[in-house]
N, C-alpha and C. Protein backbone atom coordinates (compact mmCIF):
# COMPACT_ATOMS: atom_id res chain seq x y z
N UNK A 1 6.58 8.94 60.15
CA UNK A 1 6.35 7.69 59.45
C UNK A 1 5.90 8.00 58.02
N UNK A 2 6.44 7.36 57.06
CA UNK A 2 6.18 7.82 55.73
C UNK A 2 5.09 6.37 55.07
N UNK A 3 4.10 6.77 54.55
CA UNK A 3 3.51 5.87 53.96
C UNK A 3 3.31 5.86 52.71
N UNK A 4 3.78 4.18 52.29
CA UNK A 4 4.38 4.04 50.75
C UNK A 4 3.36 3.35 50.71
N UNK A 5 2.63 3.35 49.06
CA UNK A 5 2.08 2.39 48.71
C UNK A 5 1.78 2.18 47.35
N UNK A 6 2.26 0.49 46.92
CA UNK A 6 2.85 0.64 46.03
C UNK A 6 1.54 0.05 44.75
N UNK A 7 0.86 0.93 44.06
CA UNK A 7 -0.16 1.21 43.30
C UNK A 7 -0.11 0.14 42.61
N UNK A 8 0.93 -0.07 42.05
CA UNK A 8 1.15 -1.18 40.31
C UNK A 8 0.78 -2.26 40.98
N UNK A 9 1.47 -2.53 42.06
CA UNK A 9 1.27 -3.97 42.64
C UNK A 9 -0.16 -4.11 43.42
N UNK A 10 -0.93 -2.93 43.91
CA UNK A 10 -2.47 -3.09 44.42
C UNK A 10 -2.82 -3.69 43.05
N UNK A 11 -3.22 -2.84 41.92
CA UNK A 11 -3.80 -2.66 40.79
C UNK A 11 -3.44 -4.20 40.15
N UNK A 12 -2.59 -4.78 40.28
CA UNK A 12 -2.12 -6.21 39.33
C UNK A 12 -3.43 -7.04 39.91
N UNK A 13 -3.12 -7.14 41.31
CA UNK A 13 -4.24 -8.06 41.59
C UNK A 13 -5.80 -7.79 41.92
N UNK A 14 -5.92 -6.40 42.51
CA UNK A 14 -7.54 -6.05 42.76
C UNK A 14 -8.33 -5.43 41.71
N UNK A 15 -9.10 -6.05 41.55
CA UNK A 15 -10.42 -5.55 40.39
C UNK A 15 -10.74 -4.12 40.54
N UNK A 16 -11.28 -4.01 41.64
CA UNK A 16 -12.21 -3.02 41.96
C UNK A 16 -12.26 -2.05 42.92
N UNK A 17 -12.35 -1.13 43.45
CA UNK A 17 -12.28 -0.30 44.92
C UNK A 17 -12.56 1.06 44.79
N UNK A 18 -13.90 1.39 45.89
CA UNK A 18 -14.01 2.54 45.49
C UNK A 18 -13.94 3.46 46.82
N UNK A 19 -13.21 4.40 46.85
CA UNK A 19 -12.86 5.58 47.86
C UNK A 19 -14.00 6.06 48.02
N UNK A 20 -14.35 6.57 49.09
CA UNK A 20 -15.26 7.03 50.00
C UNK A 20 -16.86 6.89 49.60
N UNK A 21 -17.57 7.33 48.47
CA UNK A 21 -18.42 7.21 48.41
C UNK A 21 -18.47 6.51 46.96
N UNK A 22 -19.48 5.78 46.75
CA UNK A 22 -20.25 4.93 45.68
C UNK A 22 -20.79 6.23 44.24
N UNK A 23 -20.83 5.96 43.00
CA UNK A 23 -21.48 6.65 42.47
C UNK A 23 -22.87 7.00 42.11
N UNK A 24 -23.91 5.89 43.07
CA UNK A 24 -24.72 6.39 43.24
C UNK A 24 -25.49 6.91 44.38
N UNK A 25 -24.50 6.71 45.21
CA UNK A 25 -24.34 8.09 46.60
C UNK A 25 -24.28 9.32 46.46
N UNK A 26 -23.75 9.78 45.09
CA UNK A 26 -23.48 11.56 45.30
C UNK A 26 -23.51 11.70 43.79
N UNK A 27 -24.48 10.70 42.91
CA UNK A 27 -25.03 11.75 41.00
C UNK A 27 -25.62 12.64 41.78
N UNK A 28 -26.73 12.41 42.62
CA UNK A 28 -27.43 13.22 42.50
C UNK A 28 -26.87 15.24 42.96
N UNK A 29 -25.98 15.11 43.67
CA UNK A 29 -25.24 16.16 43.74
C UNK A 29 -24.17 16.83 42.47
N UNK A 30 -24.07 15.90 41.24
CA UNK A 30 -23.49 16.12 40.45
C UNK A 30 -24.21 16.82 39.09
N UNK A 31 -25.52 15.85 39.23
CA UNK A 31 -26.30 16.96 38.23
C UNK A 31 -26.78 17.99 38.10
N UNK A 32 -26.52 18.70 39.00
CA UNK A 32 -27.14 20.16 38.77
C UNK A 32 -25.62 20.63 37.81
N UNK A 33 -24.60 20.18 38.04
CA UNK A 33 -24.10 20.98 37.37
C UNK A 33 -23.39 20.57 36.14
N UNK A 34 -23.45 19.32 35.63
CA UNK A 34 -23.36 18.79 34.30
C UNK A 34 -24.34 18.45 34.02
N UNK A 35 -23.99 18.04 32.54
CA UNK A 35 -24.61 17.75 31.60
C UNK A 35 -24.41 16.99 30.65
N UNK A 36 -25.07 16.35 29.54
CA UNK A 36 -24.95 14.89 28.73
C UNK A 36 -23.60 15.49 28.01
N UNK A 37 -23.49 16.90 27.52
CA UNK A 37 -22.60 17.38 26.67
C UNK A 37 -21.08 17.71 27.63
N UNK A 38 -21.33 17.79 28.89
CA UNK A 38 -19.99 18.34 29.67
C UNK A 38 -19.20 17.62 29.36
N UNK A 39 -17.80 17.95 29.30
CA UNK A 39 -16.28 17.30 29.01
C UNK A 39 -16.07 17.12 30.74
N UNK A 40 -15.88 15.94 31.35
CA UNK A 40 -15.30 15.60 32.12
C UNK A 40 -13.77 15.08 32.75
N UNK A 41 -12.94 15.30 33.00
CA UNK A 41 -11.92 14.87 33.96
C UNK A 41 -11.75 14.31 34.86
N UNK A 42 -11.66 12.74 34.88
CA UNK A 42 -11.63 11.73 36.13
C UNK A 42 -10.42 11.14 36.70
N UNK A 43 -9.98 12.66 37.62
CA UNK A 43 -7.91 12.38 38.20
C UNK A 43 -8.11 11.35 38.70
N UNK A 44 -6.65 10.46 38.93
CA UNK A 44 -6.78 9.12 39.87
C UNK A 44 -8.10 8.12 40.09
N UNK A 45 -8.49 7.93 38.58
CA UNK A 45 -9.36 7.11 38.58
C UNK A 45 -9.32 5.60 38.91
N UNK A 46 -8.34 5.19 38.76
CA UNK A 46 -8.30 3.89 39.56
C UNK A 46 -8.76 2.95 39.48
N UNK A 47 -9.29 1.80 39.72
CA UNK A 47 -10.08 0.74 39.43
C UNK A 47 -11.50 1.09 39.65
N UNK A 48 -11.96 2.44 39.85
CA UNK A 48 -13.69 2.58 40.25
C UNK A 48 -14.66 2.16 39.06
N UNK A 49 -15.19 2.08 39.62
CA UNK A 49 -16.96 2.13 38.79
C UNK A 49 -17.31 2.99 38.61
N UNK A 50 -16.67 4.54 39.40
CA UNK A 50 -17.68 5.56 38.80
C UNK A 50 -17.73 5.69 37.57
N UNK A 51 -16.77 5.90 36.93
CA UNK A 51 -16.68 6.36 35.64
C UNK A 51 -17.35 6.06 34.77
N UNK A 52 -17.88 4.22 34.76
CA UNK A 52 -18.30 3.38 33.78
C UNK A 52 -19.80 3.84 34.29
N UNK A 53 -20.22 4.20 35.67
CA UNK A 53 -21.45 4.16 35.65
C UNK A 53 -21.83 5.61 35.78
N UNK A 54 -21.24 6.43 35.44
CA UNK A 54 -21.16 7.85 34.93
C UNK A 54 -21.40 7.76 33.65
N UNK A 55 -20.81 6.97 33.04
CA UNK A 55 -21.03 7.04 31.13
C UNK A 55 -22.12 6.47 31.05
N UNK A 56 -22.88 5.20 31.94
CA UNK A 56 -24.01 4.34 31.26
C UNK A 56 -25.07 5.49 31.94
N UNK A 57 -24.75 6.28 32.86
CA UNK A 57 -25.99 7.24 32.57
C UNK A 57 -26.17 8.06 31.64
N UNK A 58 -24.94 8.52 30.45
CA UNK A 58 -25.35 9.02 29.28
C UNK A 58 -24.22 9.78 29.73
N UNK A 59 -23.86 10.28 30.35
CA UNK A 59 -22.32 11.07 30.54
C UNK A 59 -21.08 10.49 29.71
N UNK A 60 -21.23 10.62 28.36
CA UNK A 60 -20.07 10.10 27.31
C UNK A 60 -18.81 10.61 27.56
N UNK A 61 -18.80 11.92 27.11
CA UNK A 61 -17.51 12.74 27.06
C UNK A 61 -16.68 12.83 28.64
N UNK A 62 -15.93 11.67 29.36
CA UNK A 62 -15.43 11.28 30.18
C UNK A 62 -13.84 11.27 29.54
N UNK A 63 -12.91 11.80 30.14
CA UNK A 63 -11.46 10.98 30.14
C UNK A 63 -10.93 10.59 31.76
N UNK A 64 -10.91 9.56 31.63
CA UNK A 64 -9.84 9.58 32.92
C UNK A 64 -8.47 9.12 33.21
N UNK A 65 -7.93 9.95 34.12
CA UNK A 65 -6.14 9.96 33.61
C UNK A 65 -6.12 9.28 35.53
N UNK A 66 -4.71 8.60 35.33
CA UNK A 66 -4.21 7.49 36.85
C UNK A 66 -2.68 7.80 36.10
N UNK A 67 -1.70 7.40 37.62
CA UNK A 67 -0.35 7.63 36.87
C UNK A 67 0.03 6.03 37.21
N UNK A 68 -0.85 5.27 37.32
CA UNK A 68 -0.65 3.56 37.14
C UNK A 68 -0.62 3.34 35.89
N UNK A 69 0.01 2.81 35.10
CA UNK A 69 -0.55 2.53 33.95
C UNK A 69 -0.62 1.00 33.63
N UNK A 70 -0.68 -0.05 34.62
CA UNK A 70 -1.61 -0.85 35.01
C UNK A 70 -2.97 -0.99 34.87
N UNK A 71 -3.43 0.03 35.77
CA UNK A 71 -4.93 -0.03 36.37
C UNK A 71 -5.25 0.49 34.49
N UNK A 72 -4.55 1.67 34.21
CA UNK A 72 -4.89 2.07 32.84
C UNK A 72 -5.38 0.96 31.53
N UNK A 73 -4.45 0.31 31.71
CA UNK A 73 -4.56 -0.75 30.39
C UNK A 73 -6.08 -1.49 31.18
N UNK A 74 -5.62 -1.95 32.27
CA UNK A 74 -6.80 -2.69 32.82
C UNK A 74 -8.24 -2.26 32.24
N UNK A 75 -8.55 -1.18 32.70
CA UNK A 75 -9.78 -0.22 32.77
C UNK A 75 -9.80 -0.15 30.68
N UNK A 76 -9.28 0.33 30.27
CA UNK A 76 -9.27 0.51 28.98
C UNK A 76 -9.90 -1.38 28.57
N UNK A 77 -9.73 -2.57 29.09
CA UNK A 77 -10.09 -3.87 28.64
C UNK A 77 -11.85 -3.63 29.16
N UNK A 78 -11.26 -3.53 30.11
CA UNK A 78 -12.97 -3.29 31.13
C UNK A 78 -14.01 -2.86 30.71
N UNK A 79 -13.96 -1.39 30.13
CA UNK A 79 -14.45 -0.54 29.72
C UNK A 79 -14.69 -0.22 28.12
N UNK A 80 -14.17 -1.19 27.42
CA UNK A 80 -14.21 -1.73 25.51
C UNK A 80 -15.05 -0.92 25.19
N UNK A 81 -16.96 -1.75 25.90
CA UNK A 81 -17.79 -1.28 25.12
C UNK A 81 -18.37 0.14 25.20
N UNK A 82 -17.44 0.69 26.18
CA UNK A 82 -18.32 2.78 26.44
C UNK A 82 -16.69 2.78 25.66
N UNK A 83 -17.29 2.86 23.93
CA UNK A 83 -15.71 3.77 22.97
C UNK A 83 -15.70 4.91 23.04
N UNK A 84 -16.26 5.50 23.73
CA UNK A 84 -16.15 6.87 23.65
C UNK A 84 -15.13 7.71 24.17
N UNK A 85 -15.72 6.94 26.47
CA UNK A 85 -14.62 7.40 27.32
C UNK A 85 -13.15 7.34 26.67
N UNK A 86 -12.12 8.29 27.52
CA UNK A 86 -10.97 7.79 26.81
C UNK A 86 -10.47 7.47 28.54
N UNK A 87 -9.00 6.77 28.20
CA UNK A 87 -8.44 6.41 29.36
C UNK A 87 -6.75 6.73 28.81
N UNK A 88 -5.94 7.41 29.93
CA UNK A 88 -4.73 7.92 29.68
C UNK A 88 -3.50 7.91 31.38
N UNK A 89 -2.64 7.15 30.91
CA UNK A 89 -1.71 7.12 31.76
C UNK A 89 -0.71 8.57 32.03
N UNK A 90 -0.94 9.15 33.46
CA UNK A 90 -0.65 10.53 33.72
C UNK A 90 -1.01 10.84 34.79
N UNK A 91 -0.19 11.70 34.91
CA UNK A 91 0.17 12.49 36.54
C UNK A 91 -1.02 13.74 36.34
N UNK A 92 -1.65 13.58 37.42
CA UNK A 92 -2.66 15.23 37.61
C UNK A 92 -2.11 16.59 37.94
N UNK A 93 -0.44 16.19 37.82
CA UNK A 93 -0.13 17.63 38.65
C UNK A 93 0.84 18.22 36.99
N UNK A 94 0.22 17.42 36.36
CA UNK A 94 0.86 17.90 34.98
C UNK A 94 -0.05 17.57 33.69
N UNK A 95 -1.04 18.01 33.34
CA UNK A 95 -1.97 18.37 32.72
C UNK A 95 -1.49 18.86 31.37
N UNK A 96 -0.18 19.11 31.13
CA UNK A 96 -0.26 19.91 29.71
C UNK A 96 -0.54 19.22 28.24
N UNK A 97 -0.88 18.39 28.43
CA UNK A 97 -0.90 17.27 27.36
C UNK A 97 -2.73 17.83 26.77
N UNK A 98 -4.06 18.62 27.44
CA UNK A 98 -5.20 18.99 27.29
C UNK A 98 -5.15 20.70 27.13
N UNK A 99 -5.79 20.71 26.14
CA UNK A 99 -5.58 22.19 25.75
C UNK A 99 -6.32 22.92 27.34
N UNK A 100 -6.05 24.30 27.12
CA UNK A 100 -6.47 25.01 28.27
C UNK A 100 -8.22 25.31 28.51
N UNK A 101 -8.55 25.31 29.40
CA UNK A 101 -10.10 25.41 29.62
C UNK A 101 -11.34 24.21 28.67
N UNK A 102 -10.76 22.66 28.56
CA UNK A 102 -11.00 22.01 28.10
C UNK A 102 -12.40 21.10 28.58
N UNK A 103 -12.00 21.21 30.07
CA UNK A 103 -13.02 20.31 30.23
C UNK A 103 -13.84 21.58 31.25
N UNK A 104 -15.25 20.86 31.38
CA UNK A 104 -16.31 21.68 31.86
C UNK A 104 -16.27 21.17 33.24
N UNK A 105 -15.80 19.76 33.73
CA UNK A 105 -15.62 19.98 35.42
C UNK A 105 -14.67 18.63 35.69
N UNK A 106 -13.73 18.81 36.62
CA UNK A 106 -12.93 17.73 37.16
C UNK A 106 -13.35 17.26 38.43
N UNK A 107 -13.35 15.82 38.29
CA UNK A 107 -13.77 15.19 39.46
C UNK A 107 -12.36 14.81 40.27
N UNK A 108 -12.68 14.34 41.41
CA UNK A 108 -11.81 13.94 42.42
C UNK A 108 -12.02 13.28 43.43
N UNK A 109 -12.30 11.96 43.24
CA UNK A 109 -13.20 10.92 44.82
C UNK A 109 -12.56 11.76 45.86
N UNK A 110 -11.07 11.37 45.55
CA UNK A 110 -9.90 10.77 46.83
C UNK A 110 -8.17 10.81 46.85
N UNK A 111 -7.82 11.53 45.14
CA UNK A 111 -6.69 11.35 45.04
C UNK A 111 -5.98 12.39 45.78
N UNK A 112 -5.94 13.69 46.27
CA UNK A 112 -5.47 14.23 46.87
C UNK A 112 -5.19 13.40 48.31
C-alpha cells in the first residue's frame, strides 16, 4: 500500500501542526548544544511553532527550508515580525544552494 499525501492541499487549509513533540518539550535537550550565535537548519518545517518559538527565545540565526511552497509563503506572512529567520522553498535531499559546513546544527521533528 503506498501512502500519498498531498502537502499543498494539507497546508492551504491547516494553520498549524506539530509532529511528535511540542517545542517546549525537548529546548531543554537542545541547549546544551546551541547557542544564541548557532546557524540553524529547520528541514520540513511545515506549519510548526517550533521555529517561531525557537527565535522568540533569542535563537535568531534560523532558516527553514519545506518543499511546499505553500506552507513557505504562509510561514514567511506568519512569521513578518522575527526578520531575521529566513524561510526557503526546497527539498532536504538537495542542499546545494548553502555553502558547505554552514550551519552549526540541523534539526528534524519528523520529516524523515
Amino acid at each position: 500500500m503506498t501512502l500519498y499525501i498531498d502537502w499543498d492541499s494539507r497546508f492551504e487549509i491547516e494553520e498549524e501542526y506539530e509532529w511528535l513533540l511540542k517545542y517546549h518539550e525537548i529546548k531543554h535537550y537542545l541547549f546544551p548544544y546551541i547557542n544564541k550565535d548557532s546557524i540553524i537548519l529547520i528541514v520540513g518545517c511545515g506549519n510548526s511553532s517550533f521555529s517561531s518559538s525557537l527565535y522568540d527565545d533569542g535563537y535568531h540565526n534560523i532558516i527553514n527550508i519545506d518543499f511546499s511552497d505553500i506552507v513557505i509563503k504562509k510561514m514567511k506572512i506568519k512569521n513578518k515580525e522575527r526578520s531575521v529567520m529566513k524561510w526557503y522553498t526546497m527539498d532536504m535531499s538537495n542542499l546545494n544552494f548553502f555553502d558547505d559546513n554552514l550551519f552549526d546544527i540541523i534539526l528534524d521533528k519528523s520529516t524523515m
